[in-house]
N, C-alpha and C. Protein backbone atom coordinates (compact mmCIF):
# COMPACT_ATOMS: atom_id res chain seq x y z
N UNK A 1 20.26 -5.42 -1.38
CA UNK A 1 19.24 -4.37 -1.29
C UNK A 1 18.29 -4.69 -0.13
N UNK A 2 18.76 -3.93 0.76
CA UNK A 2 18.01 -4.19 2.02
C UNK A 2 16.47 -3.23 2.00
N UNK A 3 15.94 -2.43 1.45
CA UNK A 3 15.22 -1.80 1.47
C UNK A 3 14.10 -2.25 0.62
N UNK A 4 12.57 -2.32 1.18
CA UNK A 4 11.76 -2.78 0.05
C UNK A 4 10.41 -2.15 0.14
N UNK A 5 9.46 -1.94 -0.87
CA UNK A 5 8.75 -1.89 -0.75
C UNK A 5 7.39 -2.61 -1.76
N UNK A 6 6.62 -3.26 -0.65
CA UNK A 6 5.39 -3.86 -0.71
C UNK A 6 4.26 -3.65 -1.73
N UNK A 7 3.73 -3.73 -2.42
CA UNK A 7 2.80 -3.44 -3.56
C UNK A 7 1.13 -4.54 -3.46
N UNK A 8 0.54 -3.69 -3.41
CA UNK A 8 -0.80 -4.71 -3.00
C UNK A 8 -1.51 -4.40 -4.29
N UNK A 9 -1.91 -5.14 -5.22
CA UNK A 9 -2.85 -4.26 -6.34
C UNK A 9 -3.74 -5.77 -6.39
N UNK A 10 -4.74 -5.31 -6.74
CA UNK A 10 -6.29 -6.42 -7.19
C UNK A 10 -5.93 -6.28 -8.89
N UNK A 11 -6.45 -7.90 -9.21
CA UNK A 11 -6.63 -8.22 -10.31
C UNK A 11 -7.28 -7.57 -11.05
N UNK A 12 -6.74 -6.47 -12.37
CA UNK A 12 -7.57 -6.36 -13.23
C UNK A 12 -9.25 -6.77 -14.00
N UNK A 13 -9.63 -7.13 -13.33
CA UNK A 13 -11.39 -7.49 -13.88
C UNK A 13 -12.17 -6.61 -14.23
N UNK A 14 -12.68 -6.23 -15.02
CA UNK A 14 -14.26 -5.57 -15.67
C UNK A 14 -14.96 -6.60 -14.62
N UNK A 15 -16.02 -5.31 -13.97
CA UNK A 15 -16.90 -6.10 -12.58
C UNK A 15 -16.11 -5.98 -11.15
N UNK A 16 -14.77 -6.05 -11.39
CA UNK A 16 -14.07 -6.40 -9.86
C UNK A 16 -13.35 -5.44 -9.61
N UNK A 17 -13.18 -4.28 -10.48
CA UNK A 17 -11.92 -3.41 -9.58
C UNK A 17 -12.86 -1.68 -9.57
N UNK A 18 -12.31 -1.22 -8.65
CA UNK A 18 -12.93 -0.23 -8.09
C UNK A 18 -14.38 0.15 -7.93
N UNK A 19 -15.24 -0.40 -6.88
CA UNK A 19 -16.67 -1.21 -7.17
C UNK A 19 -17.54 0.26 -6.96
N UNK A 20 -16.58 0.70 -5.82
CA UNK A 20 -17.40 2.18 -5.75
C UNK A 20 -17.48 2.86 -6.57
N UNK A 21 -16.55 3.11 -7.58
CA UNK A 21 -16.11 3.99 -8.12
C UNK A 21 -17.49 3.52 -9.38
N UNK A 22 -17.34 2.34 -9.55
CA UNK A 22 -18.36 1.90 -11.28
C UNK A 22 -19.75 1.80 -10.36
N UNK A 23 -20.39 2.04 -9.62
CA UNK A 23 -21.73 2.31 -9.12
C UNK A 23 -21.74 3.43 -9.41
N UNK A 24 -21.51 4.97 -10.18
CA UNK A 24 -21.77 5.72 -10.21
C UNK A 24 -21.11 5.78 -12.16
N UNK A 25 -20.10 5.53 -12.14
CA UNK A 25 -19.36 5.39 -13.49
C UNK A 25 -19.61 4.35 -14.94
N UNK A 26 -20.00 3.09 -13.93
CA UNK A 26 -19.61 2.17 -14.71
C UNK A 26 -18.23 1.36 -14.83
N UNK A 27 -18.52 -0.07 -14.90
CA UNK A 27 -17.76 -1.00 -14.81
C UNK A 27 -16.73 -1.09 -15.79
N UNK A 28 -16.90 -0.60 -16.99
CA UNK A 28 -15.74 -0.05 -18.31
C UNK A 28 -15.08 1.47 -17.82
N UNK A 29 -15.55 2.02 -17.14
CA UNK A 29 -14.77 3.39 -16.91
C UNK A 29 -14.04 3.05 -16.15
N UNK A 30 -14.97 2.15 -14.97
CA UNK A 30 -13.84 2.08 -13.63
C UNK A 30 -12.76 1.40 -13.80
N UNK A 31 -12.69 0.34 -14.96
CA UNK A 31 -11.24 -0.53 -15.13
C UNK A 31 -10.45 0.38 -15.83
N UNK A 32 -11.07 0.90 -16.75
CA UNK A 32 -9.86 2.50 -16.71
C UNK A 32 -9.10 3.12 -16.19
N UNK A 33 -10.02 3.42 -15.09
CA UNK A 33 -9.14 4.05 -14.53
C UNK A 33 -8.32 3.54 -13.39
N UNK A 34 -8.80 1.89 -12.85
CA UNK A 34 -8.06 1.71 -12.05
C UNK A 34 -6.65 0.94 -12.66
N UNK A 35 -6.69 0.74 -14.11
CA UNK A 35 -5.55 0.13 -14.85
C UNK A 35 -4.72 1.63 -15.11
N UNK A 36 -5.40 2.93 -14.96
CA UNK A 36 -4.52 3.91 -15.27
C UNK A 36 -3.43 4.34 -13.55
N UNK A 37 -4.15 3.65 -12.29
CA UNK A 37 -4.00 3.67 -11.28
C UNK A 37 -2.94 3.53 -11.20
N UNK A 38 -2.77 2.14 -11.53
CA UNK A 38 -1.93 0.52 -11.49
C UNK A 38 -0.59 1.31 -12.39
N UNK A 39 -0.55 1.82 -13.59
CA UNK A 39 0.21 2.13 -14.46
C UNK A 39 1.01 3.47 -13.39
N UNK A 40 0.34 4.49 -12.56
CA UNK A 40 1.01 5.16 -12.44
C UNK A 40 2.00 4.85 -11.06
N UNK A 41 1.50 3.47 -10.19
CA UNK A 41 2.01 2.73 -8.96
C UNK A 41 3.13 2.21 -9.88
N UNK A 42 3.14 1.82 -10.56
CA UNK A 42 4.25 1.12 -11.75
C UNK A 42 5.49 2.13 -11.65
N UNK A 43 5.23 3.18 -12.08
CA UNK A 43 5.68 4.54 -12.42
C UNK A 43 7.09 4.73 -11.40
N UNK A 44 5.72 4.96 -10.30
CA UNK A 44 6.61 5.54 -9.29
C UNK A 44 7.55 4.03 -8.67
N UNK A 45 6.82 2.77 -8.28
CA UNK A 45 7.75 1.80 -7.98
C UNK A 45 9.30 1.85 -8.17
N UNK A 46 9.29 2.04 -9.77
CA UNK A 46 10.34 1.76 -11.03
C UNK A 46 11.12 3.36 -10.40
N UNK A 47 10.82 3.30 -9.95
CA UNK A 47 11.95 5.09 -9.95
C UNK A 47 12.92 5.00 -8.63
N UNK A 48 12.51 3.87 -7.81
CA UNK A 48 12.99 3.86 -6.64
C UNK A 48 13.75 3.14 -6.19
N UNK A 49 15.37 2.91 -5.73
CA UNK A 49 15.75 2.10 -5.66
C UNK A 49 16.23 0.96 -4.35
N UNK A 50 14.92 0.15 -4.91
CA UNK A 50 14.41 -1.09 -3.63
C UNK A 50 13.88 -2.28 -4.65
N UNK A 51 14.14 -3.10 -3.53
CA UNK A 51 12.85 -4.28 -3.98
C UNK A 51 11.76 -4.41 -3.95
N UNK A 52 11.15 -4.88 -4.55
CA UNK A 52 9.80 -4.25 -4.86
C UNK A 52 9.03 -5.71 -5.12
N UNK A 53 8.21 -5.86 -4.23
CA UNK A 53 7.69 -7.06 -3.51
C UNK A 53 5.98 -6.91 -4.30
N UNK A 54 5.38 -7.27 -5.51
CA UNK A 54 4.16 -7.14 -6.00
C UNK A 54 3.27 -8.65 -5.38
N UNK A 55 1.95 -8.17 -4.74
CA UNK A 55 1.09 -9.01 -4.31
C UNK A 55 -0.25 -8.99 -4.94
N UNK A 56 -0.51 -9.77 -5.78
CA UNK A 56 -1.82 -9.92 -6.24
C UNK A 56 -2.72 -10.56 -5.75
N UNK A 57 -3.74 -9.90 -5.53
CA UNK A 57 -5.11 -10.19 -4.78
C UNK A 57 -5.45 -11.80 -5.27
N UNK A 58 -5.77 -11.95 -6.48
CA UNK A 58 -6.34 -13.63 -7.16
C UNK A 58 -5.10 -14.02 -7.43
N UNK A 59 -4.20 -13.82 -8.58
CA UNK A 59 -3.63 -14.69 -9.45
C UNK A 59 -2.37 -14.16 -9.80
N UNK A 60 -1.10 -14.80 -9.77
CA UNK A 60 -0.21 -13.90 -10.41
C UNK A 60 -0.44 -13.94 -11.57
N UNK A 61 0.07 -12.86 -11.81
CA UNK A 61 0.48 -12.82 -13.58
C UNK A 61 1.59 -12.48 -14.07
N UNK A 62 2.47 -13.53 -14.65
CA UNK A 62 3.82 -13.49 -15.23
C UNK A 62 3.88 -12.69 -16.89
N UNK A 63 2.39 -12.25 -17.20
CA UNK A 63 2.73 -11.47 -18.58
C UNK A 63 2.08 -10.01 -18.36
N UNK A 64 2.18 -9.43 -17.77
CA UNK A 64 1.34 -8.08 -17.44
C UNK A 64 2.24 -7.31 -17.67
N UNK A 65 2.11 -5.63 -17.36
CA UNK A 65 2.96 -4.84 -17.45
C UNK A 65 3.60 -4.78 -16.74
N UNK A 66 3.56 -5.58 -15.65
CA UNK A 66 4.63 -5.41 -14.68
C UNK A 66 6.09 -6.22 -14.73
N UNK A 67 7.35 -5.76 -15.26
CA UNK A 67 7.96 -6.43 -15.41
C UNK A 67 9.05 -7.26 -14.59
N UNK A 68 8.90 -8.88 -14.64
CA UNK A 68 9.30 -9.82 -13.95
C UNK A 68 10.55 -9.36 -13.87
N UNK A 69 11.74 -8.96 -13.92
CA UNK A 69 12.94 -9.00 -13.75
C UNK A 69 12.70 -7.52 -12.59
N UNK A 70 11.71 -6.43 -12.46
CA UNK A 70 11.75 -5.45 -11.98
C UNK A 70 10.92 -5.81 -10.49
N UNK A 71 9.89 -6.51 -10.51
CA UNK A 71 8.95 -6.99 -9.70
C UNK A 71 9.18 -8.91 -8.98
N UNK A 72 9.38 -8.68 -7.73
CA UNK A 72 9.32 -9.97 -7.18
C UNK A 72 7.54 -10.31 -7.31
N UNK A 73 6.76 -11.27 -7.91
CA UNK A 73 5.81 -11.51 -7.64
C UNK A 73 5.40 -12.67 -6.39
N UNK A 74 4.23 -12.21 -5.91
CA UNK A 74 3.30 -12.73 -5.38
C UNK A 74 1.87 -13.06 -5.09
N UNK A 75 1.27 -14.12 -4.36
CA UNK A 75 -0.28 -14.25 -3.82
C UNK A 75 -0.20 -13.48 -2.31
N UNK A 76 -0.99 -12.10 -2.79
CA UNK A 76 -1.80 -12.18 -0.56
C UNK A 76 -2.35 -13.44 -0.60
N UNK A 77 -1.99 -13.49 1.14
CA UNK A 77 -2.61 -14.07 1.64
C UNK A 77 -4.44 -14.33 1.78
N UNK A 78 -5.02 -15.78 1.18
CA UNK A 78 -6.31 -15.94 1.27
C UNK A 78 -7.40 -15.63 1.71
N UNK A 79 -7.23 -14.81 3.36
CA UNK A 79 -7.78 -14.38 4.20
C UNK A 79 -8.24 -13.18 3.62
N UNK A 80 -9.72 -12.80 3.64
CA UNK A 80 -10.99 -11.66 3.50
C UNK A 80 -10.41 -10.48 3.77
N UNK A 81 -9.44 -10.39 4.92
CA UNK A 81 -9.25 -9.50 6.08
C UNK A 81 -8.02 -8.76 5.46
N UNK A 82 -8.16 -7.26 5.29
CA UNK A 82 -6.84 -6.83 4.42
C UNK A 82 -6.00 -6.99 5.86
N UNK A 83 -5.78 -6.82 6.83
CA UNK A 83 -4.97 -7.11 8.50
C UNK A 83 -4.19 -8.31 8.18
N UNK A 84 -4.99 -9.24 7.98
CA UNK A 84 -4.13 -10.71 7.53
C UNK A 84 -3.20 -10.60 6.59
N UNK A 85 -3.51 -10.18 5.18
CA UNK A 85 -2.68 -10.00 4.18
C UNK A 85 -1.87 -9.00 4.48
N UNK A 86 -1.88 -8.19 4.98
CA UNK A 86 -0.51 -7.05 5.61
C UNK A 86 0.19 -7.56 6.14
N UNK A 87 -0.22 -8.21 7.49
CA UNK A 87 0.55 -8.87 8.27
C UNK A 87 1.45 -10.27 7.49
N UNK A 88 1.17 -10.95 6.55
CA UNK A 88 1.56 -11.84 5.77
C UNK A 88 2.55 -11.46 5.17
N UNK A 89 1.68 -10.22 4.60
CA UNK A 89 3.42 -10.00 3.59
C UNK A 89 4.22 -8.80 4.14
N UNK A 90 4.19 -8.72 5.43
CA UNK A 90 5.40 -8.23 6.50
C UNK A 90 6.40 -9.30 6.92
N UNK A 91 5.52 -10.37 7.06
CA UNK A 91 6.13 -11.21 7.84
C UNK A 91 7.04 -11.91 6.92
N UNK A 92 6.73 -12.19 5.50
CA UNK A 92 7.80 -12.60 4.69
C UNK A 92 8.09 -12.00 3.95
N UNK A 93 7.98 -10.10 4.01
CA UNK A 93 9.25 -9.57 3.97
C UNK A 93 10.15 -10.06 4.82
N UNK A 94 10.19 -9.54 6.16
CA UNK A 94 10.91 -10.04 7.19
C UNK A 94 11.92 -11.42 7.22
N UNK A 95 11.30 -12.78 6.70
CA UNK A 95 11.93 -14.01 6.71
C UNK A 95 12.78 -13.29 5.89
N UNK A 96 12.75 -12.65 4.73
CA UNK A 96 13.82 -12.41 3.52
C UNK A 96 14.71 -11.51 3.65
N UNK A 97 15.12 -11.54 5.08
CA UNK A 97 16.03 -10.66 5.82
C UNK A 97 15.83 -9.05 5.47
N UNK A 98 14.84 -8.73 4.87
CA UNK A 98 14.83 -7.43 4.44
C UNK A 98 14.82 -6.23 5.88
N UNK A 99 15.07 -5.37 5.79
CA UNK A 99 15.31 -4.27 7.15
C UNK A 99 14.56 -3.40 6.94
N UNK A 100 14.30 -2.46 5.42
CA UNK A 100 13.11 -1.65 6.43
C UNK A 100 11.66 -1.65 4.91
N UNK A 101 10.98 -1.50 5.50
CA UNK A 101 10.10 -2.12 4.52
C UNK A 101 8.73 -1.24 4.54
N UNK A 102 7.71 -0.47 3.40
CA UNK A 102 6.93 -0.09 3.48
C UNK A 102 5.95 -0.67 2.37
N UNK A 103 4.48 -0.46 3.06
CA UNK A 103 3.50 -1.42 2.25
C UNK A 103 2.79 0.32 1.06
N UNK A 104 2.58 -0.14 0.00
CA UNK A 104 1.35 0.62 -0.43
C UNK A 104 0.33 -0.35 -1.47
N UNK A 105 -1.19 0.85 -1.63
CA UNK A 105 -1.91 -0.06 -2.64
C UNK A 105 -1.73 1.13 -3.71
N UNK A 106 -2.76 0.36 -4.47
CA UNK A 106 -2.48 1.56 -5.79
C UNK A 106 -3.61 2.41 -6.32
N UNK A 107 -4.33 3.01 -4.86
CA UNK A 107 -5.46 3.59 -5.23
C UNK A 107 -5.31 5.60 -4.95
N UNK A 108 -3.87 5.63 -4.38
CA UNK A 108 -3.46 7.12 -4.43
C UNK A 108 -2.64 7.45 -5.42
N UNK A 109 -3.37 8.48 -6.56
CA UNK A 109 -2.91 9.35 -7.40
C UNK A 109 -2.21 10.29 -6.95
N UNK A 110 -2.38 10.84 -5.70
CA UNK A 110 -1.30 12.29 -5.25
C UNK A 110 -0.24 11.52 -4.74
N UNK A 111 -0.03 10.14 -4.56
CA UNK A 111 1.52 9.37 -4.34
C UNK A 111 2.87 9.58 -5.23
N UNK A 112 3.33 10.21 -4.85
CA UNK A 112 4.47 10.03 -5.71
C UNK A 112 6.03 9.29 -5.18
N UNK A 113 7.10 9.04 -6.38
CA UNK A 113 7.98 8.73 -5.53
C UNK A 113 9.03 9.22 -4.66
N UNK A 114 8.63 10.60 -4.94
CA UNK A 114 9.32 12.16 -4.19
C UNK A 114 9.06 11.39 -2.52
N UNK A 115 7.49 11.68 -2.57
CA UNK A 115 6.86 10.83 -0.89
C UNK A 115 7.75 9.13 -0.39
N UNK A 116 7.62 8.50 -1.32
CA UNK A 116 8.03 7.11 -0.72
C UNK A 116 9.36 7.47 -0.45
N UNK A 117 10.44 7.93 -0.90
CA UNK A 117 11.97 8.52 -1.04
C UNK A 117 12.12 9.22 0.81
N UNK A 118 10.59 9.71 0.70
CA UNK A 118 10.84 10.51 2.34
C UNK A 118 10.62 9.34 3.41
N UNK A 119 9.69 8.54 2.85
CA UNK A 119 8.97 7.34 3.87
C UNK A 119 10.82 6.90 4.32
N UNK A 120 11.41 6.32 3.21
CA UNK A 120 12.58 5.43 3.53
C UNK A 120 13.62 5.81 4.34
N UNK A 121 13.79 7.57 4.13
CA UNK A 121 14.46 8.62 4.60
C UNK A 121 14.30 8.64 6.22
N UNK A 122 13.11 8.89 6.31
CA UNK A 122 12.38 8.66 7.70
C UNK A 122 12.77 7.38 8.29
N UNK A 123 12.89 6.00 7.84
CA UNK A 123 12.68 4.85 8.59
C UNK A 123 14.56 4.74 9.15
N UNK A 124 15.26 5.86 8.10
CA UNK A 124 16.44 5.32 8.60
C UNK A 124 16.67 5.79 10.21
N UNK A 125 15.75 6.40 10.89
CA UNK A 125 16.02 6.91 12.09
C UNK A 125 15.11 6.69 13.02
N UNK A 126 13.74 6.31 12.43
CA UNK A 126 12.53 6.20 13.06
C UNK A 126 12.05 4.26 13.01
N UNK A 127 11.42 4.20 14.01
CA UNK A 127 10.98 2.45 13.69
C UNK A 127 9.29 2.32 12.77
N UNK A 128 9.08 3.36 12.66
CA UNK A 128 7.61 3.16 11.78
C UNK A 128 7.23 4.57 10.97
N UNK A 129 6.62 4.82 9.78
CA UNK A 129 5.85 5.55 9.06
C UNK A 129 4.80 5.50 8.71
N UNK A 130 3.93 6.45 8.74
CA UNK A 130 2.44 6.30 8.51
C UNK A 130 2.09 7.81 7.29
N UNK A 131 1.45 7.17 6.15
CA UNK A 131 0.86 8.18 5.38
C UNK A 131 -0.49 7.83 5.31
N UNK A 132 -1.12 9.02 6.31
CA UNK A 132 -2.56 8.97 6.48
C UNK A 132 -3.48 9.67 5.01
N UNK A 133 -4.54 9.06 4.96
CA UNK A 133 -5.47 9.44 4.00
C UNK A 133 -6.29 10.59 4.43
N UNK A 134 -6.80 11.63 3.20
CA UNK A 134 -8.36 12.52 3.72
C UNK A 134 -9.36 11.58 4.34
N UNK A 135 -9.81 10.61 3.66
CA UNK A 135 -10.88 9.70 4.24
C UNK A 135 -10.53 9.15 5.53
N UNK A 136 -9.59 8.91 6.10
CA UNK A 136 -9.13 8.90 7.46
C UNK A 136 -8.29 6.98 7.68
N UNK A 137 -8.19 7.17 6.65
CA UNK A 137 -7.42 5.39 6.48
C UNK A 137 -5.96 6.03 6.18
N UNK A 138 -5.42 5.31 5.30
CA UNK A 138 -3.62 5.09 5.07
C UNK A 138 -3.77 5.17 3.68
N UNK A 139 -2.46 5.77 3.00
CA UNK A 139 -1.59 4.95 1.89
C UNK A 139 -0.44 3.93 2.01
N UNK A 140 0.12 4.46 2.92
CA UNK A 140 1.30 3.32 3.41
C UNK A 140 1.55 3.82 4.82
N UNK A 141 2.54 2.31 4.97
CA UNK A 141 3.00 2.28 6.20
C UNK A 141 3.95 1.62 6.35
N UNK A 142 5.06 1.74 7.14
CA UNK A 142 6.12 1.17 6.96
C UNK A 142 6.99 0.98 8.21
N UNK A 143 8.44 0.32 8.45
CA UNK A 143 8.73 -0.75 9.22
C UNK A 143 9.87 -1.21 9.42
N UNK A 144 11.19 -0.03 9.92
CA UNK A 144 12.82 -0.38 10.71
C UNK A 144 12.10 -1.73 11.28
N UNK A 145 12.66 -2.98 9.82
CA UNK A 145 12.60 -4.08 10.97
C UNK A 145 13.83 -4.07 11.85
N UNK A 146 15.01 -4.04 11.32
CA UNK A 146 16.06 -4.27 12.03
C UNK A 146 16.29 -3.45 13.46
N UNK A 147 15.49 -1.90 13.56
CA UNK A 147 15.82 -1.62 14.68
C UNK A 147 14.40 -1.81 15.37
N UNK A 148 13.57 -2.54 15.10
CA UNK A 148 12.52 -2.93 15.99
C UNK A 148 12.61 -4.42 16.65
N UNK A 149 14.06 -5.30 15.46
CA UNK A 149 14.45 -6.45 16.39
C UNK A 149 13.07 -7.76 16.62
N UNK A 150 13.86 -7.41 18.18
CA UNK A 150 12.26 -8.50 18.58
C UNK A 150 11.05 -8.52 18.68
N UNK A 151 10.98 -7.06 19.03
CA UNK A 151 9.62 -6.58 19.02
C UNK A 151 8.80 -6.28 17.91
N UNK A 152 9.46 -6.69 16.47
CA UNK A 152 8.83 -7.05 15.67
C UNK A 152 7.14 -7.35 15.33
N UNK A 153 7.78 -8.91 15.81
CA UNK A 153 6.49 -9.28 15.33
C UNK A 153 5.21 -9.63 16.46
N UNK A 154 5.43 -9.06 17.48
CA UNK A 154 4.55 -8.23 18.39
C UNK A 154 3.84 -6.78 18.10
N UNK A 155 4.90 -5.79 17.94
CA UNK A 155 3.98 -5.23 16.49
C UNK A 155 3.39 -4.89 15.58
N UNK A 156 3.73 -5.87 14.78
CA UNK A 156 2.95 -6.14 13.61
C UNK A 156 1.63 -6.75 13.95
N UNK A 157 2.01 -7.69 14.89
CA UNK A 157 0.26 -8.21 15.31
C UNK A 157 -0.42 -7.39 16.13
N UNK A 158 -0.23 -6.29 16.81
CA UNK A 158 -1.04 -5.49 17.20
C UNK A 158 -1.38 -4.58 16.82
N UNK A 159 -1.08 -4.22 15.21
CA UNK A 159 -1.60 -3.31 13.93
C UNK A 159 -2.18 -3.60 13.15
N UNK A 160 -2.15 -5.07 12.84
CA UNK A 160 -2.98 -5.86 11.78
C UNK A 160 -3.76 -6.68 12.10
N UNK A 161 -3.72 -7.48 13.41
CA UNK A 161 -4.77 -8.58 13.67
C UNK A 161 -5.85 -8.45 14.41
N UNK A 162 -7.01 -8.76 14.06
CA UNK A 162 -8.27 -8.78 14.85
C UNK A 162 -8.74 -6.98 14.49
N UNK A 163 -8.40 -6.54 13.28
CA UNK A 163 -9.07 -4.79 13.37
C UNK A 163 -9.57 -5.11 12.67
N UNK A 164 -10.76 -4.04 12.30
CA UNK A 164 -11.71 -3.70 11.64
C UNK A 164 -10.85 -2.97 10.25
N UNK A 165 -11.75 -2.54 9.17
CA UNK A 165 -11.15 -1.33 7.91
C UNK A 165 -12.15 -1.33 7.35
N UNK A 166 -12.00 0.12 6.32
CA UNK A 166 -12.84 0.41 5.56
C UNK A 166 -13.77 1.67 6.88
N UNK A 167 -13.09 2.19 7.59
CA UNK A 167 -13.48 2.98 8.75
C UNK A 167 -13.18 4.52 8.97
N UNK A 168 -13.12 4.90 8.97
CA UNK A 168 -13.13 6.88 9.49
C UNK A 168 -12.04 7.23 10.03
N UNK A 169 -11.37 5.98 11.01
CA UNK A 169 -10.25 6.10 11.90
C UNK A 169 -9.00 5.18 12.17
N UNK A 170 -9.19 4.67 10.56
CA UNK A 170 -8.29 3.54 10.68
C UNK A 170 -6.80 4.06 10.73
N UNK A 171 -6.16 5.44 10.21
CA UNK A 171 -5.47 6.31 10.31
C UNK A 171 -5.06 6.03 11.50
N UNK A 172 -5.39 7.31 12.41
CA UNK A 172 -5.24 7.22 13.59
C UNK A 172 -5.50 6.20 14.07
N UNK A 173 -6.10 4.99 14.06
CA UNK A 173 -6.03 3.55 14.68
C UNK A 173 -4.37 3.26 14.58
N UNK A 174 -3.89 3.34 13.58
CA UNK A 174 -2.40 3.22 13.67
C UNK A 174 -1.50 3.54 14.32
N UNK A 175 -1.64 5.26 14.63
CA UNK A 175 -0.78 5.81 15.29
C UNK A 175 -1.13 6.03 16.92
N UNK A 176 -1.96 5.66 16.98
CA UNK A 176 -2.70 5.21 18.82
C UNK A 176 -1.44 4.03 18.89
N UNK A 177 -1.59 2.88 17.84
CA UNK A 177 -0.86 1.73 18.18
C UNK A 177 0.46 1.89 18.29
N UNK A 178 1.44 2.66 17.12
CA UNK A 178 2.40 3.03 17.32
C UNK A 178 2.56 3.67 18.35
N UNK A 179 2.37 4.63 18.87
CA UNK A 179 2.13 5.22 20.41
C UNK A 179 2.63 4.16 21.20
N UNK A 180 1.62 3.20 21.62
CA UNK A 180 1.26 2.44 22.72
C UNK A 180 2.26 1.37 22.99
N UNK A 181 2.97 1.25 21.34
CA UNK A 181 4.09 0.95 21.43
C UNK A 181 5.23 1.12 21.61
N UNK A 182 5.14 2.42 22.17
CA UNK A 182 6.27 3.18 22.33
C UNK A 182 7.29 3.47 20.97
N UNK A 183 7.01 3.51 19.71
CA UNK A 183 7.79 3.35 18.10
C UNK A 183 7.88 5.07 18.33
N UNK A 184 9.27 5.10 17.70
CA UNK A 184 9.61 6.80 17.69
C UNK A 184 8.80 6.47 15.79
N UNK A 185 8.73 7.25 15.38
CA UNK A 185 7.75 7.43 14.11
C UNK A 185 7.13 9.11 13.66
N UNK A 186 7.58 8.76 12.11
CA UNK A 186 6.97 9.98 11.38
C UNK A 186 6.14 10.16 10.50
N UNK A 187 5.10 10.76 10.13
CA UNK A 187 4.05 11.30 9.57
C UNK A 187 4.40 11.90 8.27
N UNK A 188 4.14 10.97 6.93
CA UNK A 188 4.23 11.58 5.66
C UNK A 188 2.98 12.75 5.54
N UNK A 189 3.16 13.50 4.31
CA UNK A 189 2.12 14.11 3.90
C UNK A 189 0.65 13.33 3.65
N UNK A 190 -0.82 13.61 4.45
CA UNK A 190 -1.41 13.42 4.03
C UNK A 190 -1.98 13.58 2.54
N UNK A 191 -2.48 12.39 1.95
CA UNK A 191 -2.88 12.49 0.22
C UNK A 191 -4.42 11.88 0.70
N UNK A 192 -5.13 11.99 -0.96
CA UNK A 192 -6.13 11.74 -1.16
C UNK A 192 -6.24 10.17 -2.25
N UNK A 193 -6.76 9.62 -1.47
CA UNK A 193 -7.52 7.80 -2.32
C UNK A 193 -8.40 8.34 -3.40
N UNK A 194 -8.25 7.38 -4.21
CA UNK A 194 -9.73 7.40 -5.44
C UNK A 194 -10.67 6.19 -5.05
N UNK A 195 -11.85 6.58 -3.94
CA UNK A 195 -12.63 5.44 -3.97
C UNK A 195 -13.83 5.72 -4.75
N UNK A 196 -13.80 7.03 -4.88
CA UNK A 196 -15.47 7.61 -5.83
C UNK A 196 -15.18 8.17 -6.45
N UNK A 197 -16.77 8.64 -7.19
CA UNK A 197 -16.21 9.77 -8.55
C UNK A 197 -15.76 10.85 -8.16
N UNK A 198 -16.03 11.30 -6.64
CA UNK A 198 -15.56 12.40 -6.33
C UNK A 198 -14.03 12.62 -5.93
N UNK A 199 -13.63 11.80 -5.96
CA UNK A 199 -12.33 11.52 -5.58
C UNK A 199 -11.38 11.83 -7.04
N UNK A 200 -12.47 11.68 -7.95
CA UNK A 200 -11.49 11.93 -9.73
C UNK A 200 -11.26 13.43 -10.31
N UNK A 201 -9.82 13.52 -10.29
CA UNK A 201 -9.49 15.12 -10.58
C UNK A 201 -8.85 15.02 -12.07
N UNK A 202 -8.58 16.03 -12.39
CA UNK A 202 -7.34 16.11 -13.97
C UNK A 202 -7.22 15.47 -14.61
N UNK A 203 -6.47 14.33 -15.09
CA UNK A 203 -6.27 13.28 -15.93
C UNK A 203 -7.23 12.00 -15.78
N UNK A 204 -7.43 11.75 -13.98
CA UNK A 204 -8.54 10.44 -13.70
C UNK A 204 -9.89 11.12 -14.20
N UNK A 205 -10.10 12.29 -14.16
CA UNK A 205 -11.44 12.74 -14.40
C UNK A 205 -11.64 12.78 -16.21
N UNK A 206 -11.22 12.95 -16.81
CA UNK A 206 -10.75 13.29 -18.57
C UNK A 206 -10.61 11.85 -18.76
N UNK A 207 -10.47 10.84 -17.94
CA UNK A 207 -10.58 9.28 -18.41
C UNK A 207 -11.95 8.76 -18.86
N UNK A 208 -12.89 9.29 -17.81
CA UNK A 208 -14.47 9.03 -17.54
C UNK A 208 -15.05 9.83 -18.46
N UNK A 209 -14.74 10.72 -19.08
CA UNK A 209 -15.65 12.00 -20.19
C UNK A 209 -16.04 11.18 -21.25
């Protein structure tokens, strides 16, 4: 199974997960809903058929819902900088001979695995994918290692290292780079992140009532 995709999720904590979101909600709502997040990244993962590379922010956890025979686990990388930890766990995707590879986190509810199915669809012809956010960041992004070769990991470091995030234009920061790199590349449907309450529709919103 040459095909994989990347999974970034933060440790479950009351206090630590979705910080924006519990400044307006509360720190018991917000683990709600970001464990209802997590459950529906689960969802769609499990429907798709790849490897499926899980990276936990603190700690693994070998008893969670995520199940070990379905999920390769892992630690991101230590580094503050989400750039570092992307670039980390590209790069050993990559050692693990894997060929085309896309990252997501688990803070888009309009993600489904209809979308990731297109991401993979796309990479078989294209060397990169980008699913830009409303807020102007990403859900994923993804990565023909095999037909990007050498230029690899020259790419990868000029998408992930030394940037800024958490920005207006980190989106398009991407696809300037892809550009500049000359990467033929396609454009999923833009979706919407849950970083606030305003961001909570239908079922995330009926969590918080």
């Amino acid at each position: 199974m040459l095909n994989a995709l990347i999974i970034f999720i933060k440790n479950p904590e009351l206090g630590k997960a979705k910080t924006r979101l519990a400044a307006t909600v509360g720190d018991e709502k917000a683990l709600i809903v970001y464990r209802y997040l997590l459950q529906h990244t689960r969802d769609n993962a499990e429907k798709l058929d790849v490897k499926r590379l899980l990276f936990y922010s603190k700690a693994v956890d070998l008893n969670d819902e995520w199940p070990n025979d379905l999920f390769q686990k892992e630690l991101q990388h230590p580094s503050p900088n989400l750039g570092d930890k992307m670039l980390d766990a590209f790069q050993r995707a990559s050692q693990e001979g894997l060929e085309k590879v896309m990252i997501i986190g688990s803070d888009c509810f309009d993600l489904s695995s209809k979308i990731l199915e297109q991401g993979f669809e796309a990479l078989e012809k294209n060397d990169a994918i980008l699913g830009k956010a409303f807020d102007g960041g990403y859900y994923t992004i993804g990565f023909n290692f095999s037909q990007l070769g050498e230029k690899l990991d020259e790419v990868l470091k000029s998408l992930f290292l030394n940037k800024e995030w958490s920005h207006e234009n980190v989106g398009q920061q991407a696809e300037d780079a892809f550009i500049e790199n000359k990467l033929s590349y396609s454009l999923l449907p833009t979706l919407n992140d849950v970083d606030t309450e305003k961001d909570l529709k239908g079922e995330l919103l009926d969590l918080i009532r």
